[in-house]
C-alpha atoms as a PDB file:
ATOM      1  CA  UNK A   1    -176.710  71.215 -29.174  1.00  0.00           C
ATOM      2  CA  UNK A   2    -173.557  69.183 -30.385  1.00  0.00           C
ATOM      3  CA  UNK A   3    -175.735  65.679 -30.204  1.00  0.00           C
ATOM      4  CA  UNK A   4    -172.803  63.738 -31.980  1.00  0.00           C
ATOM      5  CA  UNK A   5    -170.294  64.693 -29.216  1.00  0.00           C
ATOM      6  CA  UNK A   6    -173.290  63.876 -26.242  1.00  0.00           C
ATOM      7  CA  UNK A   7    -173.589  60.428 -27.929  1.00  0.00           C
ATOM      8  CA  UNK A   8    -169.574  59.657 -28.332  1.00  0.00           C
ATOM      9  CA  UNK A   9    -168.922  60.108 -24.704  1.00  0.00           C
ATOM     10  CA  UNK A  10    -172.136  58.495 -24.272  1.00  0.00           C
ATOM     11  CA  UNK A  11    -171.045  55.414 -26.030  1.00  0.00           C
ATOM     12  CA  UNK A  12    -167.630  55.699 -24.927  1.00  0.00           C
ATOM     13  CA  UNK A  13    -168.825  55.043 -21.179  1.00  0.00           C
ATOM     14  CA  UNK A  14    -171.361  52.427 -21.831  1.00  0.00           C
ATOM     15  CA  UNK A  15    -169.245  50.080 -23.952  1.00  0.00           C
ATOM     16  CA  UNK A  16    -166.525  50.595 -20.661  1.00  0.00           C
ATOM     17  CA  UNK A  17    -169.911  49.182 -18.678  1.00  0.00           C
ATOM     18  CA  UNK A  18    -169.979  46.111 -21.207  1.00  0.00           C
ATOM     19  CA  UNK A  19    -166.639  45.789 -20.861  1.00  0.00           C
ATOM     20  CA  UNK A  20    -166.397  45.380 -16.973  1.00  0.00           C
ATOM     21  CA  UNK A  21    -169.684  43.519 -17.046  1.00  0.00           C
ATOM     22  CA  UNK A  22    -169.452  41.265 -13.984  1.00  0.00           C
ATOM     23  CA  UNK A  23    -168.318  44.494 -11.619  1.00  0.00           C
ATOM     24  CA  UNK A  24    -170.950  47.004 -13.444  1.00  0.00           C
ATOM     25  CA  UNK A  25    -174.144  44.823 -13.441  1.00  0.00           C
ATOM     26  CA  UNK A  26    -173.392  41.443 -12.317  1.00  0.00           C
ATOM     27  CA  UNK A  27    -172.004  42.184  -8.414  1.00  0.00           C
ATOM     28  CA  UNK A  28    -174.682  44.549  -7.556  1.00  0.00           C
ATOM     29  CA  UNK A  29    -177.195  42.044  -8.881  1.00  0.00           C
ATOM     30  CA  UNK A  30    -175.377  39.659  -6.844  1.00  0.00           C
ATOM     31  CA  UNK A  31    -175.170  41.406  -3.735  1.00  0.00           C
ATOM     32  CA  UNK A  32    -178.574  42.002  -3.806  1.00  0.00           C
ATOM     33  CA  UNK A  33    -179.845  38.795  -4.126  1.00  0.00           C
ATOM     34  CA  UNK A  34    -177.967  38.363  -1.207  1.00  0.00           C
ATOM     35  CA  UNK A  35    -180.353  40.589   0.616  1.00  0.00           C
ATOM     36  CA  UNK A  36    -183.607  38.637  -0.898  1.00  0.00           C
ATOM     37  CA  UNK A  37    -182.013  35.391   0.339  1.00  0.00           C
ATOM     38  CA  UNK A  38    -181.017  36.748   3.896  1.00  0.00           C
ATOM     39  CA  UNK A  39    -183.578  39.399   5.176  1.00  0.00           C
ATOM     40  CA  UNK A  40    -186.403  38.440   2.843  1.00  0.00           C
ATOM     41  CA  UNK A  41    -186.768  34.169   2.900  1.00  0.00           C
ATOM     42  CA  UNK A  42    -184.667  33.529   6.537  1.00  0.00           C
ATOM     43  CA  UNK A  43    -185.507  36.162   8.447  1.00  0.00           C
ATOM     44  CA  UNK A  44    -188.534  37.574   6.438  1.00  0.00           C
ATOM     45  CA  UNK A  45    -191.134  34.484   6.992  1.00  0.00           C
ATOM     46  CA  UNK A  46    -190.470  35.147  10.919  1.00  0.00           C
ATOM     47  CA  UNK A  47    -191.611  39.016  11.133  1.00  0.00           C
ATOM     48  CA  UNK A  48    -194.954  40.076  11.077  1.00  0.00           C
ATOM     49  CA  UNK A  49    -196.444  41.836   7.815  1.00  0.00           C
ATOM     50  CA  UNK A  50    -195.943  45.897   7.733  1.00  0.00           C
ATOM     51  CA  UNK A  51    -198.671  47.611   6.344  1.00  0.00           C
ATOM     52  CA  UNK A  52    -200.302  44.328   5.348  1.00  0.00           C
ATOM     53  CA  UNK A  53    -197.282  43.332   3.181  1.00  0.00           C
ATOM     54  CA  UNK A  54    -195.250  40.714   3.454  1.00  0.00           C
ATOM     55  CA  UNK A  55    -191.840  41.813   5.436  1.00  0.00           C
ATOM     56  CA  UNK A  56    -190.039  40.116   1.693  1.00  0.00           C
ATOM     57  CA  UNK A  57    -192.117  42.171  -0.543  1.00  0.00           C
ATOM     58  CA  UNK A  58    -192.155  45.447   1.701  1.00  0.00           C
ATOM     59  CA  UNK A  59    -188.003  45.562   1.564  1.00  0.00           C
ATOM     60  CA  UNK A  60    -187.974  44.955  -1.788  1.00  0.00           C
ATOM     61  CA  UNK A  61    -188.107  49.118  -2.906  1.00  0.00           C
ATOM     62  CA  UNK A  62    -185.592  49.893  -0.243  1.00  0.00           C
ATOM     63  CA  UNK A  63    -183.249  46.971  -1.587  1.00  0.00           C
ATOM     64  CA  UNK A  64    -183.412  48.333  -5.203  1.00  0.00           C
ATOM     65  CA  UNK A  65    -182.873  51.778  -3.813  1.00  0.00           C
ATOM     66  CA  UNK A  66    -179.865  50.996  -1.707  1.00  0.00           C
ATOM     67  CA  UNK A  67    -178.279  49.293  -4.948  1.00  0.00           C
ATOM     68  CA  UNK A  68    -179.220  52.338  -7.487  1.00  0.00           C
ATOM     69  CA  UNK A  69    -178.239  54.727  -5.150  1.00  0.00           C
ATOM     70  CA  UNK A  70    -174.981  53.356  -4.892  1.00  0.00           C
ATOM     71  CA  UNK A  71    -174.206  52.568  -8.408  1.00  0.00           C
ATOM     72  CA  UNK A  72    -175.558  56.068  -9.427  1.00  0.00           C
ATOM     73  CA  UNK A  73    -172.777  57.612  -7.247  1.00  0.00           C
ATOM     74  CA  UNK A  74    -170.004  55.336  -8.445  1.00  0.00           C
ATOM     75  CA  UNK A  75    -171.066  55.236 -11.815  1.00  0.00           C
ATOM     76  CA  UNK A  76    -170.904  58.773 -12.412  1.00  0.00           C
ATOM     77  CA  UNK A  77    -167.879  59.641 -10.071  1.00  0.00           C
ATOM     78  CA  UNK A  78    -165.180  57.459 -11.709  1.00  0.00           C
ATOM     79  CA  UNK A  79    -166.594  58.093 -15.038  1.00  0.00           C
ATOM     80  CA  UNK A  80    -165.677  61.782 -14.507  1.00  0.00           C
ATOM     81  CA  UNK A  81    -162.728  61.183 -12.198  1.00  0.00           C
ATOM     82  CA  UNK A  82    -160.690  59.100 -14.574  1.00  0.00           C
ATOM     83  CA  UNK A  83    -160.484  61.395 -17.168  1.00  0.00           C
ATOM     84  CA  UNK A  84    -158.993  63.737 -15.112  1.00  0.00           C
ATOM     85  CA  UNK A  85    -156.091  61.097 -13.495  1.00  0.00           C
ATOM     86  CA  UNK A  86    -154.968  60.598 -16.806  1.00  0.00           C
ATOM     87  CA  UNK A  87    -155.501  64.121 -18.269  1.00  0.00           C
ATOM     88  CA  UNK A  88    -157.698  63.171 -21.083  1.00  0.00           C
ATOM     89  CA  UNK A  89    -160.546  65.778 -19.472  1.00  0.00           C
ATOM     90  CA  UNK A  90    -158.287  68.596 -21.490  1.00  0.00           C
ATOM     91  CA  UNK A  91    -158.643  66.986 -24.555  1.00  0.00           C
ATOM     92  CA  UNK A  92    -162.398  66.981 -23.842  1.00  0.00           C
ATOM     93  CA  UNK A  93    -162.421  70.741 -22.735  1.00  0.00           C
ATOM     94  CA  UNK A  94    -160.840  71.906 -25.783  1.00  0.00           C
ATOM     95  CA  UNK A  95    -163.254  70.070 -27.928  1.00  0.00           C
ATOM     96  CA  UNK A  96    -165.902  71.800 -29.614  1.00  0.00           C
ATOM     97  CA  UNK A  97    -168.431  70.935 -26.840  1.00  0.00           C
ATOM     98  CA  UNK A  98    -169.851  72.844 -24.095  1.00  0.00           C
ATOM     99  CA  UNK A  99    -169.638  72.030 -20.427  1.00  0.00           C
ATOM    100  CA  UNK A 100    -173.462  71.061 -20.267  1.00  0.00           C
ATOM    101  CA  UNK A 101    -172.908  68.254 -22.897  1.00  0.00           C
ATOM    102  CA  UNK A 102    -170.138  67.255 -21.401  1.00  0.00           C
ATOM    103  CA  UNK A 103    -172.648  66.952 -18.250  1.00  0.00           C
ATOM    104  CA  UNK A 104    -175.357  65.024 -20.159  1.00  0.00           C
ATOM    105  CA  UNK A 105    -172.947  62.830 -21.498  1.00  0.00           C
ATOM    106  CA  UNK A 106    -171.393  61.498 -18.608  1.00  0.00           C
ATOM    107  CA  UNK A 107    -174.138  61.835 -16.217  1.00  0.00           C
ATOM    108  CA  UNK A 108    -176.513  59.810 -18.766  1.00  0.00           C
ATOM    109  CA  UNK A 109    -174.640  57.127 -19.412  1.00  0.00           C
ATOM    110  CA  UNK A 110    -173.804  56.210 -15.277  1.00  0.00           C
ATOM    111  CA  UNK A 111    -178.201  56.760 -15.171  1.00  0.00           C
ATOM    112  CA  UNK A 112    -178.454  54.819 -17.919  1.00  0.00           C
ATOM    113  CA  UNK A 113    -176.497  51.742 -16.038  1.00  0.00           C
ATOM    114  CA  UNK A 114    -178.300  52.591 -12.698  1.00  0.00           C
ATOM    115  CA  UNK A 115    -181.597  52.115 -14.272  1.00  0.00           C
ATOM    116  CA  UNK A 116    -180.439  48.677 -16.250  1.00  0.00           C
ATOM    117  CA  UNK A 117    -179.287  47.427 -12.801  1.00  0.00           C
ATOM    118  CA  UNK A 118    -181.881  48.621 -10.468  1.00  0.00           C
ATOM    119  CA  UNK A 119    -184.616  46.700 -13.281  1.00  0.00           C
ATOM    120  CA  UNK A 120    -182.274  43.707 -13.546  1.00  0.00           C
ATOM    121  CA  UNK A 121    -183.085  43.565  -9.423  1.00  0.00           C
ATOM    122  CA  UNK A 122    -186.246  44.347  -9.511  1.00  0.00           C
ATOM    123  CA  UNK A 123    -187.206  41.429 -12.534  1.00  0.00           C
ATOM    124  CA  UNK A 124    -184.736  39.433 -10.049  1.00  0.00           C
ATOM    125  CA  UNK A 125    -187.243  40.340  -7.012  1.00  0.00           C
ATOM    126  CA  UNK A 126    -190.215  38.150  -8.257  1.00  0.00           C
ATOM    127  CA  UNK A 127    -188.488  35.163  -8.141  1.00  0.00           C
ATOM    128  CA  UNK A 128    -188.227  35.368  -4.390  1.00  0.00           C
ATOM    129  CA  UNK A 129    -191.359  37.250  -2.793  1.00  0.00           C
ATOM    130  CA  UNK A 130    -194.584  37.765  -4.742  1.00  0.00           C
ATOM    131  CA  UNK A 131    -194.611  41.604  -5.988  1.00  0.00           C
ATOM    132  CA  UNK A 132    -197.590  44.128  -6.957  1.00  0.00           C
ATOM    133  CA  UNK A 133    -197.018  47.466  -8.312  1.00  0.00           C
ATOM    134  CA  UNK A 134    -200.154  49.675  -7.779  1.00  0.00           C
ATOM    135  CA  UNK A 135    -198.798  52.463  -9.670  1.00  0.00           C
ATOM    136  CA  UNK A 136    -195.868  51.427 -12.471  1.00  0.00           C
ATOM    137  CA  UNK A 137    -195.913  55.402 -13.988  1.00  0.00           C
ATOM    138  CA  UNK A 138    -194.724  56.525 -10.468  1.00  0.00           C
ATOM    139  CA  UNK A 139    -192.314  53.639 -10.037  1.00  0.00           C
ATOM    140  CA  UNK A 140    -190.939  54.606 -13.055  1.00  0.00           C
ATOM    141  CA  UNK A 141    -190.415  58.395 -12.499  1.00  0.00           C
ATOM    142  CA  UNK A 142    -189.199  57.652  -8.735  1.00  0.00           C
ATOM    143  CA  UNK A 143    -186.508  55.163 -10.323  1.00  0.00           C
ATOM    144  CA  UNK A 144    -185.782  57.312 -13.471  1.00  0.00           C
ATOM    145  CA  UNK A 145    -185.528  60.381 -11.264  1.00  0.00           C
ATOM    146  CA  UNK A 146    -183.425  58.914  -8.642  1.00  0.00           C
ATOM    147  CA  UNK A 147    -180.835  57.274 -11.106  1.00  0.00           C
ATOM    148  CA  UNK A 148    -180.329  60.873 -12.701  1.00  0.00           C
ATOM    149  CA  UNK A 149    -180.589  62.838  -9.655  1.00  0.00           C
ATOM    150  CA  UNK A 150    -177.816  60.471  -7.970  1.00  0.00           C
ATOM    151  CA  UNK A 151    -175.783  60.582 -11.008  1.00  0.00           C
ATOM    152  CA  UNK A 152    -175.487  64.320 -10.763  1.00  0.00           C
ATOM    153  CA  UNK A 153    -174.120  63.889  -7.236  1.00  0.00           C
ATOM    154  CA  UNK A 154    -171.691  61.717  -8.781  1.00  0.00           C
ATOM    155  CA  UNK A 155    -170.555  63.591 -11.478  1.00  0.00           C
ATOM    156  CA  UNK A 156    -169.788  66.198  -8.619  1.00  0.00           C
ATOM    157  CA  UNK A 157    -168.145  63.977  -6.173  1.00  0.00           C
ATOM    158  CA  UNK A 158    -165.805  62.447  -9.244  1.00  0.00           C
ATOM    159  CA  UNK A 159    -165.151  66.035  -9.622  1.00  0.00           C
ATOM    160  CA  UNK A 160    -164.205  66.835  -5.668  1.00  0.00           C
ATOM    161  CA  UNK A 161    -162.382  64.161  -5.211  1.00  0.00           C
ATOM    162  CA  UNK A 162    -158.478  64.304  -5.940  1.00  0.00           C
ATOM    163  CA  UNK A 163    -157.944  60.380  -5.006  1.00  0.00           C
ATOM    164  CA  UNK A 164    -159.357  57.118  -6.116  1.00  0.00           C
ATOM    165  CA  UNK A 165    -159.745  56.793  -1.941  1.00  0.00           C
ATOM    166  CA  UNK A 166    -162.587  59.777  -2.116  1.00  0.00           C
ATOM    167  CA  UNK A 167    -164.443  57.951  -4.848  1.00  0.00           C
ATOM    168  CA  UNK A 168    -165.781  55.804  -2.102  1.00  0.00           C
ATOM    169  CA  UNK A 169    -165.751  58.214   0.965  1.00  0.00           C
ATOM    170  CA  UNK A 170    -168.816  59.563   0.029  1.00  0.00           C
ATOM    171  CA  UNK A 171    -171.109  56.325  -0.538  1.00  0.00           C
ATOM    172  CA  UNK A 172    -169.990  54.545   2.335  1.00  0.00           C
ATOM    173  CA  UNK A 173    -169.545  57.272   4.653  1.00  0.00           C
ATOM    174  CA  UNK A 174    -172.931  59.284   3.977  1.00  0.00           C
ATOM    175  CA  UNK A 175    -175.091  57.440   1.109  1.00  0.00           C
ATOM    176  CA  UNK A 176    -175.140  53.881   2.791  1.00  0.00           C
ATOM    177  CA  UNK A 177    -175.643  54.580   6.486  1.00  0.00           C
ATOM    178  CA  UNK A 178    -178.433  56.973   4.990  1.00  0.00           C
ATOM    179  CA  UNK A 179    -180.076  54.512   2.678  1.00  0.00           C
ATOM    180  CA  UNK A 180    -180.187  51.786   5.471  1.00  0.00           C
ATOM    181  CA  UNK A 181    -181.378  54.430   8.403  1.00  0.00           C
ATOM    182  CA  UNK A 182    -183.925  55.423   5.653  1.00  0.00           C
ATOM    183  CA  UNK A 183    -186.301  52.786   5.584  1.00  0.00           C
ATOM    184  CA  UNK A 184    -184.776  50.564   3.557  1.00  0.00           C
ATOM    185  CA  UNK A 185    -185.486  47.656   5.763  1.00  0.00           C
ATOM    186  CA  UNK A 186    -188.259  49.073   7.949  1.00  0.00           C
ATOM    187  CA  UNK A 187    -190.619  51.655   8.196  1.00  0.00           C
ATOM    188  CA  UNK A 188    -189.879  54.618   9.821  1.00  0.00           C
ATOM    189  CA  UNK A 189    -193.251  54.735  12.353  1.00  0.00           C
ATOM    190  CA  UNK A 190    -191.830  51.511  13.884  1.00  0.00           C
ATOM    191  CA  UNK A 191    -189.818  54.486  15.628  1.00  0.00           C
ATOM    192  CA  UNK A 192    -190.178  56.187  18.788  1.00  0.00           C
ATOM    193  CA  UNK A 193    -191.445  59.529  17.908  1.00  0.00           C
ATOM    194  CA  UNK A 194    -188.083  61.207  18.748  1.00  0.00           C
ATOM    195  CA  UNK A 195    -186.617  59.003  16.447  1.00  0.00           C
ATOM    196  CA  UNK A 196    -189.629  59.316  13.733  1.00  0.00           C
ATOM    197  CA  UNK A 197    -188.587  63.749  13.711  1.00  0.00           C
ATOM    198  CA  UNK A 198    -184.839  62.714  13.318  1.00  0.00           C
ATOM    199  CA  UNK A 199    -185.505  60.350  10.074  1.00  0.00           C
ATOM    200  CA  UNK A 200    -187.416  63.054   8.393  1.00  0.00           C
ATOM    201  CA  UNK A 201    -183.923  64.814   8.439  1.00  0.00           C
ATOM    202  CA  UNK A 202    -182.753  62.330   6.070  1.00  0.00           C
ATOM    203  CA  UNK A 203    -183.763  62.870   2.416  1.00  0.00           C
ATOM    204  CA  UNK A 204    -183.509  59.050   1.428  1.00  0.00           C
ATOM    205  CA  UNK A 205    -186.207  58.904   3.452  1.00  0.00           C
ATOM    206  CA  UNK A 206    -188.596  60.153   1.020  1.00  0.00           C
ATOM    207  CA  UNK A 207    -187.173  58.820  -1.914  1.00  0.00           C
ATOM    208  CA  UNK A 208    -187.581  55.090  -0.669  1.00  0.00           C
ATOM    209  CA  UNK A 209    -190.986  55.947   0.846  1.00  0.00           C
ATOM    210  CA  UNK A 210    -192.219  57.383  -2.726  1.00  0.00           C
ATOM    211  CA  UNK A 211    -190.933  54.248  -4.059  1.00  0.00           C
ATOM    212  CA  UNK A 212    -192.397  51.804  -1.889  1.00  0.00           C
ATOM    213  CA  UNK A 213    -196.020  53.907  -2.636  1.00  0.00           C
ATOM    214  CA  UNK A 214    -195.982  53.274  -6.073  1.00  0.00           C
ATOM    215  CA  UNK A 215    -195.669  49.263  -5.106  1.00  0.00           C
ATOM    216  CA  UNK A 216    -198.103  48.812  -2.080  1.00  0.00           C
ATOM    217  CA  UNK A 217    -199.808  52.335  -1.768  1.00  0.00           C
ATOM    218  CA  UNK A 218    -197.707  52.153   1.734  1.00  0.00           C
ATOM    219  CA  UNK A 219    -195.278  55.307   2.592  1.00  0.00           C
ATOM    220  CA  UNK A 220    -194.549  56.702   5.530  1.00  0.00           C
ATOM    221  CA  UNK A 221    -194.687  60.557   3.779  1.00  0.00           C
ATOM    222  CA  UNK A 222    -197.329  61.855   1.408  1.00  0.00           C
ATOM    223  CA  UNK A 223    -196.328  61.133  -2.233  1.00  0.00           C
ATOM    224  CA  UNK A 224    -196.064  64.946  -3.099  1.00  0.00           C
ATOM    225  CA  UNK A 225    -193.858  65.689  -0.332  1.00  0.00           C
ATOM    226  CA  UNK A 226    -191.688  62.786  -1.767  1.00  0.00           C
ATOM    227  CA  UNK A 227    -191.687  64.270  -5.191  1.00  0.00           C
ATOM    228  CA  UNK A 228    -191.003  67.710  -4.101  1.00  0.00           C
ATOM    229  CA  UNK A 229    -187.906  66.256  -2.141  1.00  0.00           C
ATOM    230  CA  UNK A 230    -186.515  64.739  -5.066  1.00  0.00           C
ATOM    231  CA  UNK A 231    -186.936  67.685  -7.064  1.00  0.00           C
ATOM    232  CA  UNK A 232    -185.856  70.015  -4.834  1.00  0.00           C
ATOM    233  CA  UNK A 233    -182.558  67.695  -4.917  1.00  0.00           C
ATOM    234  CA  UNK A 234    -182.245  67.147  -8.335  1.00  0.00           C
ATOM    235  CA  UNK A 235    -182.231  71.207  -8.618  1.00  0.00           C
ATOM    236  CA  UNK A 236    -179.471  71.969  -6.008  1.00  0.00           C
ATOM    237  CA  UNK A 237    -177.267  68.687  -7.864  1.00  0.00           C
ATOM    238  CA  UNK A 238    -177.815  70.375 -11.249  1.00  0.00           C
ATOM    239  CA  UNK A 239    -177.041  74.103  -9.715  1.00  0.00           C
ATOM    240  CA  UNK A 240    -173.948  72.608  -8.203  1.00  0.00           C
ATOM    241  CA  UNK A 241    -172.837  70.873 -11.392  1.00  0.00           C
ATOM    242  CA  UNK A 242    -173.651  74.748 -13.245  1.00  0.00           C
ATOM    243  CA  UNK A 243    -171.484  76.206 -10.662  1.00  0.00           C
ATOM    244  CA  UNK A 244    -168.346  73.802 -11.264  1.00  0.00           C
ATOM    245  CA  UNK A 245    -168.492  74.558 -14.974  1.00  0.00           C
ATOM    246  CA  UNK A 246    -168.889  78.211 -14.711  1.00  0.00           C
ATOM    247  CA  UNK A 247    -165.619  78.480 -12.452  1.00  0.00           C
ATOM    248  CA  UNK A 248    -163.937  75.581 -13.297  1.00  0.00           C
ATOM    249  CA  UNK A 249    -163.366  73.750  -9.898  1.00  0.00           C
ATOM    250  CA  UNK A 250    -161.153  71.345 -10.180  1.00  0.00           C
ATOM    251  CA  UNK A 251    -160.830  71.212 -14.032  1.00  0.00           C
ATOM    252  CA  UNK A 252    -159.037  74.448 -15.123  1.00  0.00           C
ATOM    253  CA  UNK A 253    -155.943  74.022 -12.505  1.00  0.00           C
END
């Protein structure tokens, strides 16, 4: 394992994170608090409690979800991506590295940001509605998990996409509308029971309602069918990512 080459493109992205500070950390954090101020303090104090939580408190996994999700994706994609518009993904190919490094070196660093931001919102949380997490080990993993399964997709869209244009047409065409018909803001037995069968089509589903378990014991799927979901994703992202190395999709030509 070629650690020194893992940590220099390691380093390399993280000091590009410090660099672009307000845009990397500072306007998710923003936009989030956005959220807190809107849906959970205006709007929150006039909806009834869900599950015996406070309608503030009970969005609070889905917010932080929505904003790792998303910066999981774009980390990860234009970390990979801009190599390649300026051709400096050869000079990394030649180097005495293999493609799996290359992988843990990119896709760690944009989970490494995820996770700063999605803690930086979740410390920001308790300043507006009281939180309780019942079960920090399993908030952890969910988070941890999600960052680096999320990255993965990423590093494969950054890969797909032959335009700065695609970077986005992922996360706002499939991520978002996903996160927010996920449960982000509700829970999903609120439904009609037509409407309960479609959500369990959507994986974000049980990624925010593992999440929300380890806060408030509260989900609207069992906690190992959540865990298996996010595994089962995790492996398909990292068999994908195998794949792309293997035949050299988009990289080679």
């Amino acid at each position: 394992m070629n650690y020194h080459g893992i940590l220099a493109i390691y380093k390399f992205e993280m000091s590009r994170a410090f660099r672009t500070i307000g845009q990397s950390i500072a306007s998710p954090v923003i936009s989030t608090v956005l959220y807190f101020i809107v849906f959970g303090a205006a709007i929150g104090s006039r909806i009834e409690d869900i599950d015996g939580v406070s309608y503030g408190a009970f969005i609070v996994p889905g917010l932080i979800m929505l904003t790792v999700l998303g910066q999981s994706i774009s980390n990860a994609s234009f970390g990979i991506y801009f190599p390649r518009f300026t051709g400096t993904i050869y000079e990394i190919l030649s180097a005495p590295i293999s493609f799996f490094e290359v992988a843990i070196g990119y896709v760690g660093a944009a989970a490494t940001k995820s996770l700063v931001v999605g803690i930086i919102v979740l410390m920001t949380a308790g300043f507006f509605v009281p939180l309780e997490i019942q079960h920090p080990v399993w908030m952890a993993f969910f988070l941890v998990m999600t960052c680096i399964t999320f990255s993965l997709l990423g590093f494969i869209v950054g890969i797909w996409a032959d335009g700065f244009e695609k970077l986005q047409l992922i996360p706002l065409l499939i991520i978002t509308p996903l996160t927010f018909l996920g449960g982000s803001f509700y829970s999903i037995h609120m439904l009609p029971d037509f409407w309960q069968k479609i959500s369990l089509l959507n994986p974000v589903v049980y990624l925010i309602s593992g999440f929300r378990w380890s806060f408030y014991e509260s989900s609207d799927v069992s906690l190992g069918v959540s865990v298996t979901m996010i595994l089962v994703f995790l492996g398909i992202c990292m068999a994908l990512v195998a794949w792309i190395f293997k035949t050299g999709y988009r990289l080679k030509n």
